[in-house]
C-alpha atoms as a PDB file:
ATOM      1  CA  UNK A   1     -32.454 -22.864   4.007  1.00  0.00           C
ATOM      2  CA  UNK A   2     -30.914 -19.808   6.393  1.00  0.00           C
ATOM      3  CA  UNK A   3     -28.157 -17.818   5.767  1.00  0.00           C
ATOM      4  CA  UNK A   4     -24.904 -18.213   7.828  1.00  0.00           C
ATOM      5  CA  UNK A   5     -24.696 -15.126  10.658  1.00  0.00           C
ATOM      6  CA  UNK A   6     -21.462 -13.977   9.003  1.00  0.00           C
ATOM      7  CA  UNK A   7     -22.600 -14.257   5.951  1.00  0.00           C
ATOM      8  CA  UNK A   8     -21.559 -10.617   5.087  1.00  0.00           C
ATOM      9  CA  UNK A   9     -18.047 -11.579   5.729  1.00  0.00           C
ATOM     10  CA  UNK A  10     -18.093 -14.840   4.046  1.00  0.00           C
ATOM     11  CA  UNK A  11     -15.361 -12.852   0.973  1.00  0.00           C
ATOM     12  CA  UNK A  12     -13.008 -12.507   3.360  1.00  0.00           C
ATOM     13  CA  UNK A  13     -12.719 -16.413   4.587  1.00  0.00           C
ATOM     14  CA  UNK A  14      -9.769 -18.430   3.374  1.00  0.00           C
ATOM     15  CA  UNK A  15     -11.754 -20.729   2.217  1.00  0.00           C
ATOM     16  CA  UNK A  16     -13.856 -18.689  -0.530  1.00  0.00           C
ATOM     17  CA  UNK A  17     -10.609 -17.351  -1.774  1.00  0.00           C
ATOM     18  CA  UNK A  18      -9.046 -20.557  -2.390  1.00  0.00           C
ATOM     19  CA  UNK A  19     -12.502 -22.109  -4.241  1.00  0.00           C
ATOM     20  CA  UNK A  20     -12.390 -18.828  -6.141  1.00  0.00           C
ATOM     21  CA  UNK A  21      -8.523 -19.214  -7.139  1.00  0.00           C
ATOM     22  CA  UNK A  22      -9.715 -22.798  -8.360  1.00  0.00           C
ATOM     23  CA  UNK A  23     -12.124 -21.621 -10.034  1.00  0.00           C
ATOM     24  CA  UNK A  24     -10.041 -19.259 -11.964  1.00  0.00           C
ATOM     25  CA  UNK A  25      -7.529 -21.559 -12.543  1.00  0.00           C
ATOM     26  CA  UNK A  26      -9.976 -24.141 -14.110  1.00  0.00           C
ATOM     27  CA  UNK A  27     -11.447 -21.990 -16.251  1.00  0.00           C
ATOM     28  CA  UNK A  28      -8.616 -20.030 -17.568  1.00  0.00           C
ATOM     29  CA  UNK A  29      -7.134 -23.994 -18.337  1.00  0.00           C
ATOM     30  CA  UNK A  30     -10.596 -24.666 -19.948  1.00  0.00           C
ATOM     31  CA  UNK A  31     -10.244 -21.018 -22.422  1.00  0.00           C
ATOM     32  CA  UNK A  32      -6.825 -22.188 -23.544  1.00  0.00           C
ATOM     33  CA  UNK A  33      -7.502 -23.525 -27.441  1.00  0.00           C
ATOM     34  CA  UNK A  34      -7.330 -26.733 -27.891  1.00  0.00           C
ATOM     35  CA  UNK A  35      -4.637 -26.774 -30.455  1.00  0.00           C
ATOM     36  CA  UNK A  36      -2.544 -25.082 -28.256  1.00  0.00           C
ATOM     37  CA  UNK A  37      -3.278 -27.990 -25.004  1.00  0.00           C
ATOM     38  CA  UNK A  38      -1.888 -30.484 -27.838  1.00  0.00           C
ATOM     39  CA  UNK A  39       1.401 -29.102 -28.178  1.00  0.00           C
ATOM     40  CA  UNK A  40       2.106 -29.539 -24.140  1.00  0.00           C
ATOM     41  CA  UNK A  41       3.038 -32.665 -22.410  1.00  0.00           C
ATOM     42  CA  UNK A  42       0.372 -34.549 -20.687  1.00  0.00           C
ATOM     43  CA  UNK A  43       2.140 -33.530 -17.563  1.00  0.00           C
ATOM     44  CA  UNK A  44       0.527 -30.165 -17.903  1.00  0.00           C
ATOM     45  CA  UNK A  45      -2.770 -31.080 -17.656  1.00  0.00           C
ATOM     46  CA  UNK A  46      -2.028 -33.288 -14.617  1.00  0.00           C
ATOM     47  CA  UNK A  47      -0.175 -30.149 -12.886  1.00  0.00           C
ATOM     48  CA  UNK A  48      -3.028 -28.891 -13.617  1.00  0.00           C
ATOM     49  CA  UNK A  49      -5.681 -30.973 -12.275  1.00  0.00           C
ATOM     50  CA  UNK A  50      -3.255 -31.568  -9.284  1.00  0.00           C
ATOM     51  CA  UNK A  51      -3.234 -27.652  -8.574  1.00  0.00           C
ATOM     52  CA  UNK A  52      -6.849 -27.414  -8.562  1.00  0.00           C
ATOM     53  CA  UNK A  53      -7.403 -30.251  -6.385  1.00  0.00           C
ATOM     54  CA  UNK A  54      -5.116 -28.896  -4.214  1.00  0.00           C
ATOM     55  CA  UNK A  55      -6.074 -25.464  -3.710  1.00  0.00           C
ATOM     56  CA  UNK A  56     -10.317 -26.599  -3.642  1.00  0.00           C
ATOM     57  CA  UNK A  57      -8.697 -29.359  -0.104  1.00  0.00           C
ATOM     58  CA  UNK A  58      -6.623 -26.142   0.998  1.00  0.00           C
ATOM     59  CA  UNK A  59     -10.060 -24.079   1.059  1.00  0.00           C
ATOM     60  CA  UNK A  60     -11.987 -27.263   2.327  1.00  0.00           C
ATOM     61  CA  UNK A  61      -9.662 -27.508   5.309  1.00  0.00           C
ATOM     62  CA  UNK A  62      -9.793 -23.569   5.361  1.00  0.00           C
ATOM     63  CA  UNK A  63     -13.328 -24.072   6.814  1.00  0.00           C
ATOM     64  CA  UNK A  64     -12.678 -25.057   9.714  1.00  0.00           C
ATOM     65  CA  UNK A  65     -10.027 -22.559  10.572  1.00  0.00           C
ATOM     66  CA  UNK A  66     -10.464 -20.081  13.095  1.00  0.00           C
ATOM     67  CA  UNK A  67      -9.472 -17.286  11.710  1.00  0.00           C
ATOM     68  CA  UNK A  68      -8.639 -14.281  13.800  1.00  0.00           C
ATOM     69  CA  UNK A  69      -9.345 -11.112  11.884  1.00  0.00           C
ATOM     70  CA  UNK A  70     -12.837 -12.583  10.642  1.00  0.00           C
ATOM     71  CA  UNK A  71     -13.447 -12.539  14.711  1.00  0.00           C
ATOM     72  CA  UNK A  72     -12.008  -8.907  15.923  1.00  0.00           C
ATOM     73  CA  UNK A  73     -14.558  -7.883  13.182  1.00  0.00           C
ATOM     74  CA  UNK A  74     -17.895  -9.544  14.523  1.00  0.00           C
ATOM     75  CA  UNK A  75     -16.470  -8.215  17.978  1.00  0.00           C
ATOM     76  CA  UNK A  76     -15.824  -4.635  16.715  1.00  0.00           C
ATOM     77  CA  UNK A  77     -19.489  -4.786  15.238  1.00  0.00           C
ATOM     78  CA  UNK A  78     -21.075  -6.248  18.613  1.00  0.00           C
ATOM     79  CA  UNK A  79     -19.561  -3.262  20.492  1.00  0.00           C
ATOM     80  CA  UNK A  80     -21.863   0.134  20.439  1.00  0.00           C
END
């Protein structure tokens, strides 16, 4: 296995932001107490589950993104 070349700037990329946010949102759904899930409509956890997937296609898609400040960088750095 070998690291990516940009690997430094990989926290910057859309794409580990948006994993991250679905991360978080995952597991602060997974710390809310039980008792407190049953009280909500079903709907929540579906809004739920729909966010997530959402977000985790939205940093999926992300990948393949150009994205322009992520390139003036490794130009800036290339440049003595």
């Amino acid at each position: 296995m070998k690291m990516v070349d940009n690997a430094r700037t990989v926290c910057k990329h859309i794409s580990t932001k948006a994993l991250a946010l679905a991360a978080t949102v995952q597991t602060g759904w997974l710390a809310y107490p039980d008792s407190m899930k049953a009280d909500l409509p079903p709907s929540v956890a579906h809004g739920v589950a729909t966010v997530v997937a959402i977000v985790i296609g939205i940093g999926l898609v992300a990948k393949f993104i150009q994205q322009d400040s992520l390139a003036k960088d490794e130009e800036t750095k290339d440049t003595p």
